[in-house]
Protein backbone atom coordinates (compact mmCIF):
# COMPACT_ATOMS: atom_id res chain seq x y z
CA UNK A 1 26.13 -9.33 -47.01
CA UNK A 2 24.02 -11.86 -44.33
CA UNK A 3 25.25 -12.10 -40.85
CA UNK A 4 26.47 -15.58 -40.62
CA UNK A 5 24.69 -17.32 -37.84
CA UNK A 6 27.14 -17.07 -35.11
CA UNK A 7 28.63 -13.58 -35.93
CA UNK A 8 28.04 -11.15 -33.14
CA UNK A 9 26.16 -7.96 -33.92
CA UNK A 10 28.40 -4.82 -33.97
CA UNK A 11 26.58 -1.95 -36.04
CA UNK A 12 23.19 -0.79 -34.50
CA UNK A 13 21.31 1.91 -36.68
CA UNK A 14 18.55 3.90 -35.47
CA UNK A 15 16.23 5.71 -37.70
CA UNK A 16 14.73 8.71 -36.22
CA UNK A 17 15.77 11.20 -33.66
CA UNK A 18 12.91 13.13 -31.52
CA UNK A 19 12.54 12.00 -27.36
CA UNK A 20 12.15 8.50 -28.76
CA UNK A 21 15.38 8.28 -30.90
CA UNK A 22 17.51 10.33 -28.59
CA UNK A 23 16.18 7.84 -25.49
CA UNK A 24 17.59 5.15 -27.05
CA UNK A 25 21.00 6.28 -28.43
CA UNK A 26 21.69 7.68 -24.94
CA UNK A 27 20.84 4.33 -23.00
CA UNK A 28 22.38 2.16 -25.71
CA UNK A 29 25.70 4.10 -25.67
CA UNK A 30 25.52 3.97 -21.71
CA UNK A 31 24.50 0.85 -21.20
CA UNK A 32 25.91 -1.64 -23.95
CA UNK A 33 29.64 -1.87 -23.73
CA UNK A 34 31.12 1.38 -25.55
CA UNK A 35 33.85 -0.94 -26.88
CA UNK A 36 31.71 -4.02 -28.46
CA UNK A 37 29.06 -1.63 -30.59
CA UNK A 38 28.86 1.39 -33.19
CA UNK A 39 25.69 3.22 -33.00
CA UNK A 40 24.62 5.31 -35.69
CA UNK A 41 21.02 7.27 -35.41
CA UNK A 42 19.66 8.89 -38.70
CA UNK A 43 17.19 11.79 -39.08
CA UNK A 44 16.23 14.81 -41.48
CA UNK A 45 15.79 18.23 -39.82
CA UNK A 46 12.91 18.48 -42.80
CA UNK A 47 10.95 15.57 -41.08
CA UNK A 48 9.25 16.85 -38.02
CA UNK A 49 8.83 14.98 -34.39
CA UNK A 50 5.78 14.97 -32.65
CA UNK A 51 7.05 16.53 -29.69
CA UNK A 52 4.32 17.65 -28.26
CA UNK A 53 4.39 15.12 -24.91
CA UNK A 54 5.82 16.89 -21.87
CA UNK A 55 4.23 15.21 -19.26
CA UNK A 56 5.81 12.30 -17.54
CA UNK A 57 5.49 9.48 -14.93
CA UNK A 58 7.73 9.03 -11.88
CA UNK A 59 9.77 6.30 -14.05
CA UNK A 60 11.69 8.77 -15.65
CA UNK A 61 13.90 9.42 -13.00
CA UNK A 62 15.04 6.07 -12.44
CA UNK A 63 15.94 5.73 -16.45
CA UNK A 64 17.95 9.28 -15.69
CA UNK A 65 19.26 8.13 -12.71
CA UNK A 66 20.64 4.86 -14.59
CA UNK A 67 22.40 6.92 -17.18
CA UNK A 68 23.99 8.83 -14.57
CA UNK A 69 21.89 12.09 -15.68
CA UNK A 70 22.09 14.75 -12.77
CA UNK A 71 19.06 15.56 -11.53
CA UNK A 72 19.64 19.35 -11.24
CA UNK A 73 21.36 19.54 -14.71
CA UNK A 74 18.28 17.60 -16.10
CA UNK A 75 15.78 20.28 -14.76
CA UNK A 76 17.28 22.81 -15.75
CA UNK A 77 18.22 21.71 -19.28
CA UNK A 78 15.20 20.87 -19.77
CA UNK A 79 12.72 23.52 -18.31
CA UNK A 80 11.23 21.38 -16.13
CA UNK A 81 8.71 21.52 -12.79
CA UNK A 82 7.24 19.18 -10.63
CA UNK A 83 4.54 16.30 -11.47
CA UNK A 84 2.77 15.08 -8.52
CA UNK A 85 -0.21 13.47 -10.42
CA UNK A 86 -2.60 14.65 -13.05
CA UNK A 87 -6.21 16.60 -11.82
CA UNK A 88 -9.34 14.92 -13.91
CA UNK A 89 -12.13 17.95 -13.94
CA UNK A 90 -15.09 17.17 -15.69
CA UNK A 91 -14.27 13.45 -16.34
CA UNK A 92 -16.97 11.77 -14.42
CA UNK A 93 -19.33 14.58 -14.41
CA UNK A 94 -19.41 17.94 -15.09
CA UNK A 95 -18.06 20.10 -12.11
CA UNK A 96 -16.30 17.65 -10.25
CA UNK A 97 -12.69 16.80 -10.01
CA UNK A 98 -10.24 14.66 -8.76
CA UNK A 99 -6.50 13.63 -8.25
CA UNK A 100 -4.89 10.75 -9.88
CA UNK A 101 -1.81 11.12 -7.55
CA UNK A 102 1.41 9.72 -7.69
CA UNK A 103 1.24 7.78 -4.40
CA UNK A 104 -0.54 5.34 -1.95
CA UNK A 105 -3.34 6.38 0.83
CA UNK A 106 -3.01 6.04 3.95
CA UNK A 107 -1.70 3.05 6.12
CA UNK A 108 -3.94 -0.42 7.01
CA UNK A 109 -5.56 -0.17 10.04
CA UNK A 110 -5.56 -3.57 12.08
CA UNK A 111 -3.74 -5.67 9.33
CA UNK A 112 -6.88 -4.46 6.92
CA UNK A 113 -6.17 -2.51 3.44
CA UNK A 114 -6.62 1.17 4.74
CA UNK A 115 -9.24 2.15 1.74
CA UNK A 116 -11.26 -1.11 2.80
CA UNK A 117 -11.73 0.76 6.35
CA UNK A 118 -12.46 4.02 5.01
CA UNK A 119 -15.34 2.28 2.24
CA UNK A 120 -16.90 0.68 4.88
CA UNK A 121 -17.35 3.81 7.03
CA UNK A 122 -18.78 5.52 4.38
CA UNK A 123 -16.02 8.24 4.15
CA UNK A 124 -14.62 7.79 1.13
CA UNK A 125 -15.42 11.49 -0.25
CA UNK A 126 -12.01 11.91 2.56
CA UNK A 127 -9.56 10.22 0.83
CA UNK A 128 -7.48 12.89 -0.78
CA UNK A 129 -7.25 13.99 2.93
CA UNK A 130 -4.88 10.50 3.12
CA UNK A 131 -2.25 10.86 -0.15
CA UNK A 132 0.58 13.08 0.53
CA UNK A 133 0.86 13.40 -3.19
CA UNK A 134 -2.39 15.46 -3.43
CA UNK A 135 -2.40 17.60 -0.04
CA UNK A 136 0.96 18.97 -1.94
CA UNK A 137 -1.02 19.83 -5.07
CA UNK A 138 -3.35 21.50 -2.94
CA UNK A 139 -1.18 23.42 -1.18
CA UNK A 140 1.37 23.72 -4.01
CA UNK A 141 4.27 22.13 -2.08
CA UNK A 142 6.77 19.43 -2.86
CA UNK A 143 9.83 18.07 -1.34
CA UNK A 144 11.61 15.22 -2.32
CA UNK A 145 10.52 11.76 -0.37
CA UNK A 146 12.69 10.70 2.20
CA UNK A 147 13.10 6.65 1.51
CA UNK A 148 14.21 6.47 5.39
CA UNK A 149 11.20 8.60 6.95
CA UNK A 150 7.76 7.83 8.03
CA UNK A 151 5.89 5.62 5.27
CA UNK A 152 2.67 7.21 5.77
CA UNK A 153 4.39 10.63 5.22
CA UNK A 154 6.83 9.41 1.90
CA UNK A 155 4.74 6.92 0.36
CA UNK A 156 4.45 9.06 -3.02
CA UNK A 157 6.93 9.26 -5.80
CA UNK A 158 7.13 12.25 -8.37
CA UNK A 159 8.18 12.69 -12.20
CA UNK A 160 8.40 15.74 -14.62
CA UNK A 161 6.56 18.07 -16.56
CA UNK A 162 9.46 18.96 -19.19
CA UNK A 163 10.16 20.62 -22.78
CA UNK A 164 10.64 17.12 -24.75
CA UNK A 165 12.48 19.35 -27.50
CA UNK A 166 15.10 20.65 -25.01
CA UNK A 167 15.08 16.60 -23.45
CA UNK A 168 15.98 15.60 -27.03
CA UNK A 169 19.01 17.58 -27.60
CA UNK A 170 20.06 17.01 -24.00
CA UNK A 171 19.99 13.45 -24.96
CA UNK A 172 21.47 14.06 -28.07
CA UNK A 173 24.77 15.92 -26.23
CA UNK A 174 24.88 13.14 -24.22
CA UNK A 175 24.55 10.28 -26.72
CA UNK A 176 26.80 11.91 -28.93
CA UNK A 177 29.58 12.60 -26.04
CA UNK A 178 29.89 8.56 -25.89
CA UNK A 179 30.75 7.84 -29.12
CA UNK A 180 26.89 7.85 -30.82
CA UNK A 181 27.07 9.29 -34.84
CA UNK A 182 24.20 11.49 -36.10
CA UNK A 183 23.98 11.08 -39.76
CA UNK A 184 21.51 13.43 -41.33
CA UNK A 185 19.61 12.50 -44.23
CA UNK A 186 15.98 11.33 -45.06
CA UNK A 187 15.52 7.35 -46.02
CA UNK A 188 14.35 7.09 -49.19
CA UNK A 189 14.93 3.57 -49.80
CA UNK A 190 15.48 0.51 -47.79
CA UNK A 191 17.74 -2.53 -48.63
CA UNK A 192 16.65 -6.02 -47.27
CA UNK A 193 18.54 -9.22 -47.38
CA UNK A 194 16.87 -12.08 -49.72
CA UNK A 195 18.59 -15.00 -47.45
CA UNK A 196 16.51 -14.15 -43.84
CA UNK A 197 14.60 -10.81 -45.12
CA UNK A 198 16.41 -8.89 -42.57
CA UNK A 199 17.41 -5.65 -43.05
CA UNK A 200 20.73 -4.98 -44.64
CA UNK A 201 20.88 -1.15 -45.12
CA UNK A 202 19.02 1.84 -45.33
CA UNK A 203 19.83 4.68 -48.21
CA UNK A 204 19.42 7.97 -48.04
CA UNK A 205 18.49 10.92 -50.14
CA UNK A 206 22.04 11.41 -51.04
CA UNK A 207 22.63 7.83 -52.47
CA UNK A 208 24.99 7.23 -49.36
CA UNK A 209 24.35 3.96 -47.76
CA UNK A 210 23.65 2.80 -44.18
CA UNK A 211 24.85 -1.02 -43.34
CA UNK A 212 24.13 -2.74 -39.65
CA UNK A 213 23.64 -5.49 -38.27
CA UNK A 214 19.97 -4.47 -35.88
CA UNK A 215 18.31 -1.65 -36.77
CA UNK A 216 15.86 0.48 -34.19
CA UNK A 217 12.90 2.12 -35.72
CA UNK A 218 11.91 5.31 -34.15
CA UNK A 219 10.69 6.70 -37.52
CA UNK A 220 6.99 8.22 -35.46
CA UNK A 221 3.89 7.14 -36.52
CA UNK A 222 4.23 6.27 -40.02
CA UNK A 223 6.82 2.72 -39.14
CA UNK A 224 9.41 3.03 -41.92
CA UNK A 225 11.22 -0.14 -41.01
CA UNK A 226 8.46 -1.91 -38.35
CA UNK A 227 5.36 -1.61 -40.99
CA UNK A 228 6.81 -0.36 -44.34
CA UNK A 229 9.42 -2.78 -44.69
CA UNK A 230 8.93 -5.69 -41.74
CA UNK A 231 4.86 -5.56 -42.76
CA UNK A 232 3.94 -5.42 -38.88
CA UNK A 233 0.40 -5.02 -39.35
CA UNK A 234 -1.35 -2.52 -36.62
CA UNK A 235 -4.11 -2.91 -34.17
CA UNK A 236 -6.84 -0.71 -33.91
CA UNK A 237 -8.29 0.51 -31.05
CA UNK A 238 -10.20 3.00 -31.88
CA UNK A 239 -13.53 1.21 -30.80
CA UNK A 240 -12.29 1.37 -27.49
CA UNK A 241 -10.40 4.43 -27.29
CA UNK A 242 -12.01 6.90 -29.94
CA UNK A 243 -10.25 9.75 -29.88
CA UNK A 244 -8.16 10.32 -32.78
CA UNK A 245 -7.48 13.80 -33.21
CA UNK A 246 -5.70 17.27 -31.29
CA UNK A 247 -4.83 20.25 -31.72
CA UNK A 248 -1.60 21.35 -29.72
CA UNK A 249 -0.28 24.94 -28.54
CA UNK A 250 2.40 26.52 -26.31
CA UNK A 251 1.04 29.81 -24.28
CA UNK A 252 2.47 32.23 -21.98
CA UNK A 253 2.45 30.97 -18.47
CA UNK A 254 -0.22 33.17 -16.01
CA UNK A 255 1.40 32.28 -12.63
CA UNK A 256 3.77 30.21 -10.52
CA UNK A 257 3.72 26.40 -12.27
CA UNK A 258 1.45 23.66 -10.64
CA UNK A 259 3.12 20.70 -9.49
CA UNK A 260 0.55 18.43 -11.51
CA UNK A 261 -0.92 18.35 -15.24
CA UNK A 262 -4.67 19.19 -15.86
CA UNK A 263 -7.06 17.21 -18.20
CA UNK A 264 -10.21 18.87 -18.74
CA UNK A 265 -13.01 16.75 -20.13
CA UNK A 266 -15.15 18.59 -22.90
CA UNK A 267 -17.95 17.73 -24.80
CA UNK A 268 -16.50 15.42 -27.34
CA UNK A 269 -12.64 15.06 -25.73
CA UNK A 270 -10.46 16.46 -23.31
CA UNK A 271 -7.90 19.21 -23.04
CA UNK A 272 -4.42 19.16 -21.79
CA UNK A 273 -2.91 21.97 -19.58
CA UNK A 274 1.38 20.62 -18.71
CA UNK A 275 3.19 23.64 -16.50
CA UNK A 276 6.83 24.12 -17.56
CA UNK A 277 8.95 27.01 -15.91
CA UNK A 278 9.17 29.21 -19.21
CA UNK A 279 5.42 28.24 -20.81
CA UNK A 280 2.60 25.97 -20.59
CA UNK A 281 2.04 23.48 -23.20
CA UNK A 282 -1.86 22.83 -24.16
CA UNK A 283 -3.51 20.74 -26.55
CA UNK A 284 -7.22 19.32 -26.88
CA UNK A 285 -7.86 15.40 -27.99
CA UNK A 286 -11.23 14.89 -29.59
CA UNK A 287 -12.58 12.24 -31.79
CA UNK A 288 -13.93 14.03 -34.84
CA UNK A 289 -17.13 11.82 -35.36
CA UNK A 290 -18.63 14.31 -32.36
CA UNK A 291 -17.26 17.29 -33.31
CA UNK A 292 -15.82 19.39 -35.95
CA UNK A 293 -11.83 20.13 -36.03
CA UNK A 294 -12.66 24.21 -36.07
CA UNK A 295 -14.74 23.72 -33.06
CA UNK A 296 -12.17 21.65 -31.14
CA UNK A 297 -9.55 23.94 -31.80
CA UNK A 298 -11.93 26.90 -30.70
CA UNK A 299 -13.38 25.07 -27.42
CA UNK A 300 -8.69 24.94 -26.86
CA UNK A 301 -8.18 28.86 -27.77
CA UNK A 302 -10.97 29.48 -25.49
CA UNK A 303 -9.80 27.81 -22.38
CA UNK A 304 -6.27 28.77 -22.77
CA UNK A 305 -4.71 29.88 -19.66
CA UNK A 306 -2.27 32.35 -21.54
CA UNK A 307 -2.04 33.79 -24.44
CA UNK A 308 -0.78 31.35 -27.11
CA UNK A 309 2.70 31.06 -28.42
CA UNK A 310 2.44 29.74 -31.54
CA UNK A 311 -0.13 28.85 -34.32
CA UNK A 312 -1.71 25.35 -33.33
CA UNK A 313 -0.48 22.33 -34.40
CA UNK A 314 -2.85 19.75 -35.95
CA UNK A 315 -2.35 15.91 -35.02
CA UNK A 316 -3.91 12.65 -36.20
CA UNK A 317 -3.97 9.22 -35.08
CA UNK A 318 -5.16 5.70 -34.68
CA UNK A 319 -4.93 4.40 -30.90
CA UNK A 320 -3.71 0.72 -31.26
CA UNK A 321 -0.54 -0.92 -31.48
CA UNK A 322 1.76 -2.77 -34.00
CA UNK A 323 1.07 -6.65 -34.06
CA UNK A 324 4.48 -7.47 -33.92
CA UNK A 325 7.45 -4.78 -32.67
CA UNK A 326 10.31 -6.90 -32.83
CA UNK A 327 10.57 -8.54 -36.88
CA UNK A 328 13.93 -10.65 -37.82
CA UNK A 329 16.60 -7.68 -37.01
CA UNK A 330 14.49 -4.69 -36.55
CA UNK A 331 12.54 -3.60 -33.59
CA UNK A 332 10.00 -0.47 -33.24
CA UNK A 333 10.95 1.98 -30.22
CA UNK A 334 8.19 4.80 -29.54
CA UNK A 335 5.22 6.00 -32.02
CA UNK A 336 6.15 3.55 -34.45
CA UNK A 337 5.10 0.24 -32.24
CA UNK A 338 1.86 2.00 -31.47
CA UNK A 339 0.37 5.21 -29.66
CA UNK A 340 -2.11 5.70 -27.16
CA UNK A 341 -3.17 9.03 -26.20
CA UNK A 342 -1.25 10.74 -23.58
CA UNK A 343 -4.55 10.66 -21.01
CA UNK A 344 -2.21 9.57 -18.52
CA UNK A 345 1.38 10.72 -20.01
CA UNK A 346 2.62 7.18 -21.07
CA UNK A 347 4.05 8.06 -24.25
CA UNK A 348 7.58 8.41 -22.82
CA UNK A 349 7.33 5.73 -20.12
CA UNK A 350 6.50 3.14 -22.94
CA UNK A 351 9.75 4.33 -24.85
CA UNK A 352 11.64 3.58 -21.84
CA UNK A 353 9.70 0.31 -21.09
CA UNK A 354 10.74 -0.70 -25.00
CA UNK A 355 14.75 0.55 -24.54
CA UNK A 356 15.24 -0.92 -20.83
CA UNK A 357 13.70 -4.56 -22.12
CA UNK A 358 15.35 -4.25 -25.30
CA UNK A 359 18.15 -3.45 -23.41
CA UNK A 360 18.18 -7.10 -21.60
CA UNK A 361 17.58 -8.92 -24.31
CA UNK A 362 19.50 -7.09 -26.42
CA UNK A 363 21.26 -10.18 -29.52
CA UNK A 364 24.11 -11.18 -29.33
CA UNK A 365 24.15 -13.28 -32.15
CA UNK A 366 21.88 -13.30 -35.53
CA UNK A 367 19.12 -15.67 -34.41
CA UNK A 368 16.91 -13.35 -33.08
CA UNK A 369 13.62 -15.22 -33.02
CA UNK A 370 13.58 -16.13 -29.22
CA UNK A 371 13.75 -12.63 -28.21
CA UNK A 372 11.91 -10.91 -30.50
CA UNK A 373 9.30 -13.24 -29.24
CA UNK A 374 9.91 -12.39 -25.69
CA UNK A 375 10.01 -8.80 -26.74
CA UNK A 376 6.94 -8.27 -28.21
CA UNK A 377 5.23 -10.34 -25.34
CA UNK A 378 6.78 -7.95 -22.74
CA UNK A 379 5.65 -5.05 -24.97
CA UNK A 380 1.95 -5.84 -25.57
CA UNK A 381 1.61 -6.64 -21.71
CA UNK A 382 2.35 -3.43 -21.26
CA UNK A 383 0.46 -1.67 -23.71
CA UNK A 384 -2.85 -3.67 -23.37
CA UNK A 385 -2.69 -2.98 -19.72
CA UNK A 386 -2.25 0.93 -20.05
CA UNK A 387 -5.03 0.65 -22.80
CA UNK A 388 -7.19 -0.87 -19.77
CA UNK A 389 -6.43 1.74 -17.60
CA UNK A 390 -7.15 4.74 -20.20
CA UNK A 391 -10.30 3.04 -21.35
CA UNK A 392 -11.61 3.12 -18.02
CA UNK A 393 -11.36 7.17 -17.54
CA UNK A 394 -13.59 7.28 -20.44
CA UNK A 395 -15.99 4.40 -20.09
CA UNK A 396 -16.36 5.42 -15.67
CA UNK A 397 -18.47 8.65 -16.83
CA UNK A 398 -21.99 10.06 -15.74
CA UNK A 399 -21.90 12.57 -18.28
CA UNK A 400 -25.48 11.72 -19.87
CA UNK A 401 -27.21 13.13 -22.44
CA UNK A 402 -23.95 13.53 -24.37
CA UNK A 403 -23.09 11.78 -27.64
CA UNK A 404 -19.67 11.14 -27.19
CA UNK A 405 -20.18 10.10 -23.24
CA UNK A 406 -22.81 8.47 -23.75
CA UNK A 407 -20.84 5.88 -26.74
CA UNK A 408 -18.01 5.53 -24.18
CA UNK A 409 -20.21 5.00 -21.38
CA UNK A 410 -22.22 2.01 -23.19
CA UNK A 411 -19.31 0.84 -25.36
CA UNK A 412 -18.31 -2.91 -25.36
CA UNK A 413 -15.17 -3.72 -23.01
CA UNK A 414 -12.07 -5.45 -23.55
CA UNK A 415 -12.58 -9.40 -21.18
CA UNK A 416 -9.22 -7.81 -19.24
CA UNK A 417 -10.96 -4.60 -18.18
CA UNK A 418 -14.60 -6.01 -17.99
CA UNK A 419 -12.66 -9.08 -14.74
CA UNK A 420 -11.10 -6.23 -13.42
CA UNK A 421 -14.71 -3.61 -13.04
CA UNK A 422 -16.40 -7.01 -11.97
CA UNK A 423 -13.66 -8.14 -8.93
CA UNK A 424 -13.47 -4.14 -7.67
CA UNK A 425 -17.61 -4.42 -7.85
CA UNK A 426 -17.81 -7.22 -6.44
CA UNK A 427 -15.10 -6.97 -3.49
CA UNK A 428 -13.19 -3.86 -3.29
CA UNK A 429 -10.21 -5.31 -4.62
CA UNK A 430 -7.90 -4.89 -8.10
CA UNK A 431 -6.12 -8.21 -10.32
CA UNK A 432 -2.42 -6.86 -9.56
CA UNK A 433 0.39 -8.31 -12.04
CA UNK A 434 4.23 -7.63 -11.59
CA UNK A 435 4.39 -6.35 -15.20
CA UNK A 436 2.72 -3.48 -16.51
CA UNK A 437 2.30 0.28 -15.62
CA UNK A 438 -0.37 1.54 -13.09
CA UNK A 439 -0.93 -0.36 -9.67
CA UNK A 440 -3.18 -0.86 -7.19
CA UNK A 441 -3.51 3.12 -5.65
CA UNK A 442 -3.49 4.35 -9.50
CA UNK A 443 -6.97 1.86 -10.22
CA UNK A 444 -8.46 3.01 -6.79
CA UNK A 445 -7.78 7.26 -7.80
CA UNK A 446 -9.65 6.22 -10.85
CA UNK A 447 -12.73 4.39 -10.06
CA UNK A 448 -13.41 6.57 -7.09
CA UNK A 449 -12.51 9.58 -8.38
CA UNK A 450 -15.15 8.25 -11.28
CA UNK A 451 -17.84 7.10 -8.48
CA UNK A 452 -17.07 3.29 -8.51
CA UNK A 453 -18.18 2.67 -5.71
CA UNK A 454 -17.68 -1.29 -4.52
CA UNK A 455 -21.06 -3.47 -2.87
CA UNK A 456 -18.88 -4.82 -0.68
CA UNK A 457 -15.44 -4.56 0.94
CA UNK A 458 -13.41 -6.90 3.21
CA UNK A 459 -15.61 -8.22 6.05
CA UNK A 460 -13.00 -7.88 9.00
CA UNK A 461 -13.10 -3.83 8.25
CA UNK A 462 -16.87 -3.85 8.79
CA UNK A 463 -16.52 -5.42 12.42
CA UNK A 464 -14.09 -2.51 13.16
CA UNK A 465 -15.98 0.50 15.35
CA UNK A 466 -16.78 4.02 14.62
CA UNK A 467 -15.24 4.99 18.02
CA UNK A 468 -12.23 2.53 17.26
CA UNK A 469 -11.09 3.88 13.56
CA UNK A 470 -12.45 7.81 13.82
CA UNK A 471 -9.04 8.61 15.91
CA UNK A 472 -7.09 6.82 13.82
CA UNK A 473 -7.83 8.10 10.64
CA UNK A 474 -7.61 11.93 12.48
CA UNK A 475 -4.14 11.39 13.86
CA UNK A 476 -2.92 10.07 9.80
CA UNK A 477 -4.91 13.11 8.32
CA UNK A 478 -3.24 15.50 10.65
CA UNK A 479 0.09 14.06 10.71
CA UNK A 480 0.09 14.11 6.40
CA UNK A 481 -1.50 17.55 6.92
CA UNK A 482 1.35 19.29 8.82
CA UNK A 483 4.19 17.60 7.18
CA UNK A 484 2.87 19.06 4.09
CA UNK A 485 2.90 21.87 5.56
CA UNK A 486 6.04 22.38 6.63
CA UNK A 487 7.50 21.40 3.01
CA UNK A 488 8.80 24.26 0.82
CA UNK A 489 6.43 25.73 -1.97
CA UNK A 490 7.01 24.23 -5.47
CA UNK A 491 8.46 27.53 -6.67
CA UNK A 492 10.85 27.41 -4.12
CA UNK A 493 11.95 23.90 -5.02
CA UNK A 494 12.65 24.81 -8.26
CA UNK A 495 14.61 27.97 -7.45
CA UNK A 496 17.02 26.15 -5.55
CA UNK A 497 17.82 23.24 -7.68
CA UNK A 498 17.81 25.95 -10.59
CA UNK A 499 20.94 27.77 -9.06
């Protein structure tokens, strides 16, 4: 039966389970008022999840911390260490490596932007010696930033490296403690209303029937509701990102976790290496038009850091997102409004970006159009700007006189990322925006960590002194240096919030 036009919506399906389903039952059942909606989420045990993303970014704690999610209990529920930033070997060339960290450099020296001062000295091969963030990954330290303490020395946030499986059913307890119903049962047909072609109800395998008024589609890659039903339509990127393959395996862990994820560049991809407390999860991305699945999955077994824990797991899939997430009473919440490789662990962070707007817009009533619109504005912002950001690991290489390197190296740009290359060449200096993932320090790991190197840089830094800036940047390098230091080792981080 249609919703009539002012009747408030009450029943809110979801369809899938998995991080993405899980995410959203939990912060819908903890965030909308318990008393107002019924939330029912919908999966088949026979329909796998993904699950292979365990890597995370700093805003994961805040979306815990808003469901009231203990910290401790999360950690240990879920297996999980430290993430202090993500070490790129063999991205721009062969043999090198560096640390996208999860954290500013340095302070500004006379007013200026500290990395202007250090470009225009000519000292920029120093500037992990000036991130907090990486002198722990170095050193294998962490403690938690004091908001309150020196900024120089707590200017660096921190997220997880965690068993999504076990972060799914910990959701799941949770969700289902506040009132959420798991129905189980695999959609085999889908029931759509001939007066606004929203959807009406969903039916399962069994013949039972699933009514509600909004329905969340966090069906994975294949878009049940968002593409099957709604028509979406998807956008390809694959001519800017062109991986579209991995492979995926769990091994035995060889030593004390890391408090940061690896991503090895290879010859026609890049492998993963994500340090939990029980295991290490691996994978390798590749596009396929370079190299042959057997050999990808041969170039992972060989570079395993353990020995493996379970037959690999093949993946496909086209970078890009859906043209539209949000269609009449149905809105796409994880894989299904798009996917882009998890370079730089986004896949979770852009479920939470989709639940926490979805989540202040969330309808009240059956006209839906204003904020679906809003919605799926929010949403590509976000996902064209990560795209930007991931494009530019692969495009930044001097890899030459290799296929795949040499495509991304020469490949056309989007007009976003081409202003951005051009204002950093040009002057040092990023586009910032209030919306979207990755600022200013993330962009500057990047392109020098890839040998951008600017022409120019703010003029006032160039008028500072050798003599007047060289004890400066000692006393911040030293200070950074011993409070690292004196921080407990990772291990010993997780041992006590384990007890």
């Amino acid at each position: 039966m249609p919703i009539a036009q002012n009747q408030a919506v009450s029943k809110i399906v979801i369809l899938g389970g998995g991080t993405a389903g899980w995410m959203t039952a939990a912060a819908l059942s903890r965030l909308l008022p318990e008393s107002k909606y019924q939330i029912e989420l919908v999966e088949s045990d026979n329909i796998g999840t993904v699950g292979v993303g365990e890597a995370t970014l700093p805003h994961l704690r805040f979306f815990n911390q808003r469901l009231g999610i203990d910290e401790s209990t999360f950690i240990k529920q879920t297996q999980a260490t430290i993430k202090l930033g993500i070490e790129f070997v063999n991205w721009r060339a062969r043999g090198q490596a560096y640390i996208h960290p999860f954290g500013d450099y340095g302070s500004n020296i006379a007013g200026i932007p500290f990395h202007h001062v250090l470009l225009s000295k000519g000292n920029v091969e120093h500037l992990s010696k000036f991130a907090p963030c990486i002198q722990m990954c170095a050193q294998r330290k962490f403690s938690v930033p004091d908001e309150n303490g020196d900024l120089l020395l707590n200017q660096y946030g921190y997220a997880y490296h965690i068993d999504a499986g076990k972060y799914a059913q910990f959701l799941r307890q949770f969700a289902e403690a506040r009132g959420v119903k798991r129905t189980e049962g695999k959609v085999v047909d889908v029931l759509v209303r001939s007066s606004d072609n929203g959807i009406n109800a969903i039916v399962l395998e069994s013949g039972q029937r699933i009514q509600g008024d909004f329905f969340i589609d966090c069906s994975g890659f294949v878009g049940k509701l968002i593409e099957r039903v709604m028509h979406s339509g998807y956008e390809d990127w694959t001519h800017w990102l062109p991986c579209n393959k991995a492979w995926a395996v769990p091994c035995k862990k060889n030593s004390q976790p890391i408090p940061y994820t690896k991503s090895i560049a290879h010859g026609a991809g890049w492998q993963w290496q994500i340090p939990l407390q029980h295991r290490i999860g691996n994978g390798i991305v590749y596009c396929d038009k370079y190299i042959e699945p057997e050999q990808a999955l041969d170039t992972l077994l060989s570079n395993l850091p353990g020995e493996p824990l379970a037959d690999p797991k093949p993946l496909g899939f086209i970078t890009g997102k859906r043209k539209s997430m949000w269609i009449n009473n149905c809105v796409s919440i994880g894989l299904s409004s798009g996917f882009l490789e998890p370079l730089e662990s986004t896949s979770i962070y852009l479920i939470q970006a989709g639940i926490m707007k979805l989540v202040d817009l969330f309808p009240d009533q059956s006209a839906m159009q204003n904020k679906a619109l809003a919605f799926n504005r929010h949403m590509d912002t976000e996902m064209n700007r990560v795209r930007d950001f991931l494009i530019l690991h692969y495009y930044a290489n001097e890899r030459f006189g290799e296929a795949f390197w040499d495509h991304c190296r020469t490949m056309s740009l989007p007009h976003s990322l081409q202003e951005q290359l051009a204002i950093w060449q040009e002057s040092a200096t990023i586009n910032t925006y209030k919306n979207g993932l990755f600022l200013f320090p993330s962009w500057l790991a990047v392109l020098i960590g890839q040998g951008k190197i600017p022409d120019n840089t703010d003029f006032r830094a160039s008028a500072l002194t050798e003599q007047s800036v060289a004890p400066l940047l000692t006393e911040m390098s030293s200070k950074i240096a011993s409070h690292v230091e004196s921080m407990p080792s990772h291990e010993e981080f997780l041992s006590h919030v384990s007890r």
